[in-house]
C-alpha atoms as a PDB file:
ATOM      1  CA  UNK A   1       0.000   0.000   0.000  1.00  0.00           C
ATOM      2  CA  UNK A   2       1.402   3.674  -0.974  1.00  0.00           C
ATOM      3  CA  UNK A   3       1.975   6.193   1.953  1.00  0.00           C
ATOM      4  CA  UNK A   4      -0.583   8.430   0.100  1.00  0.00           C
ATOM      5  CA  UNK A   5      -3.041   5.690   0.420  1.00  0.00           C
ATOM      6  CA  UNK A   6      -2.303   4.972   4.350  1.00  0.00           C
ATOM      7  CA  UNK A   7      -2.137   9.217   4.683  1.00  0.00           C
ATOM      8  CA  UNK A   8      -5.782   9.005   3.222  1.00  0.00           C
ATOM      9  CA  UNK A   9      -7.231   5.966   5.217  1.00  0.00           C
ATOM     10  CA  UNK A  10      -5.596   8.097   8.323  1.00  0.00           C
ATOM     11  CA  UNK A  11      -7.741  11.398   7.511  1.00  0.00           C
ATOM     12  CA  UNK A  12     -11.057   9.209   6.725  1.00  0.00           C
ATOM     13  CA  UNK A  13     -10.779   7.842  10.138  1.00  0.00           C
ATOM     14  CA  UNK A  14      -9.984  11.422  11.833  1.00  0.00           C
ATOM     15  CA  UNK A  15     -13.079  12.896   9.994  1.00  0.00           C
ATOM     16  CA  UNK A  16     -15.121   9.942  11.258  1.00  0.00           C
ATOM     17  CA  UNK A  17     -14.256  10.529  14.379  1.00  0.00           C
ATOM     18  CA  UNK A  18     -14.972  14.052  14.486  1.00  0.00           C
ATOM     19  CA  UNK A  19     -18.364  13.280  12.690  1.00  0.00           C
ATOM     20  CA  UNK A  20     -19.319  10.946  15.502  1.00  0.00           C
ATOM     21  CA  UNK A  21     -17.987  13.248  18.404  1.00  0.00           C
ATOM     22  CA  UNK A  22     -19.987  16.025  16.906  1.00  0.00           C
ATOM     23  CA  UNK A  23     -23.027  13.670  16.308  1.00  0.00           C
ATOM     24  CA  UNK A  24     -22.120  12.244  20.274  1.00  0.00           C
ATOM     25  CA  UNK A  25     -22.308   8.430  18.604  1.00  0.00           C
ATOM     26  CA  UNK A  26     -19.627   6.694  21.563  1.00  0.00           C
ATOM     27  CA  UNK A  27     -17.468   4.057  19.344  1.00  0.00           C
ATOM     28  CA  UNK A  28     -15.946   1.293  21.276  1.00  0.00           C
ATOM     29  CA  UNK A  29     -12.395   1.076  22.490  1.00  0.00           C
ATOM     30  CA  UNK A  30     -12.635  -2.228  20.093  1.00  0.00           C
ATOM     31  CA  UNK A  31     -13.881  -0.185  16.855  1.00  0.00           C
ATOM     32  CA  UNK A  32     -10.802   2.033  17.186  1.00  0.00           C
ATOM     33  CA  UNK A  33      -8.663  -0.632  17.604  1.00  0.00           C
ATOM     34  CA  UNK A  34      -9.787  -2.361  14.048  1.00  0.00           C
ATOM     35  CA  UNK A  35      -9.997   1.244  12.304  1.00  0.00           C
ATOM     36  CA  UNK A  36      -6.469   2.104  13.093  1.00  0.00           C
ATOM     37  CA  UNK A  37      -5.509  -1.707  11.780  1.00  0.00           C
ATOM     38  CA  UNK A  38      -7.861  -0.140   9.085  1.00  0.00           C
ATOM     39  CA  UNK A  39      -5.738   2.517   8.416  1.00  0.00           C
ATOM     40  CA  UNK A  40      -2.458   0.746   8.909  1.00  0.00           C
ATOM     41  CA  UNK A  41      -3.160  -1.733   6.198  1.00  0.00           C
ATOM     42  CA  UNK A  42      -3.265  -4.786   8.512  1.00  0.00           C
ATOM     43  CA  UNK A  43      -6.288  -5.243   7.898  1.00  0.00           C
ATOM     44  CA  UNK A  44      -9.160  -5.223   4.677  1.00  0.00           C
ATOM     45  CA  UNK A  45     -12.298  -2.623   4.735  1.00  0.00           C
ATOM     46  CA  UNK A  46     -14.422  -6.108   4.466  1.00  0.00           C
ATOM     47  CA  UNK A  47     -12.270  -7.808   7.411  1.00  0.00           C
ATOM     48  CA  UNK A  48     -12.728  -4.574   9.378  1.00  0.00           C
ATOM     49  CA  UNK A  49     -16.695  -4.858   9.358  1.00  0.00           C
ATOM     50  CA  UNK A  50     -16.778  -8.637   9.225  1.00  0.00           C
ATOM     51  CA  UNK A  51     -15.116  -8.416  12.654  1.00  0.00           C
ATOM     52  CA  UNK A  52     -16.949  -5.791  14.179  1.00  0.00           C
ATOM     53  CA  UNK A  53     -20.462  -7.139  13.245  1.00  0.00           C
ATOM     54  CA  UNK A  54     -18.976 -10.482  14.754  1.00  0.00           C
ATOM     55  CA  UNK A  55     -18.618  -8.466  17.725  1.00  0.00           C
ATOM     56  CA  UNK A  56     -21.643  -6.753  18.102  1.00  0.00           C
ATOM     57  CA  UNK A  57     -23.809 -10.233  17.633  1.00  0.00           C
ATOM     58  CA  UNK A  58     -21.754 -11.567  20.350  1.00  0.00           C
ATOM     59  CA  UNK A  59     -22.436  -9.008  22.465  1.00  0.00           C
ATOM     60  CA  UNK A  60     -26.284  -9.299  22.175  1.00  0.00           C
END
């Protein structure tokens, strides 16, 4: 992955972050976690929500 592409997942997550702060949405400690492996590259956009779905059915 190209540092322009990491510098761009980065600034998605920051403005997601602001838009939930502003919209007072809380995102788990857990959600952050997988965003920044988001934005790292570790992990895929589709592994990111498969995991966090996983997570939220568990939790019901």
């Amino acid at each position: 992955m190209s540092p322009l592409q990491l510098q761009k997942r980065k600034r998605a997550i920051k403005i997601a972050d602001a838009l939930n702060s502003i919209e007072g949405v809380p995102v788990s400690a857990y959600a952050k976690e997988l965003s920044k492996k988001w934005a790292d590259g570790s992990i895929s956009a589709t592994q990111m929500k498969e995991l966090l779905i996983n997570s939220h059915r568990k939790a019901q």
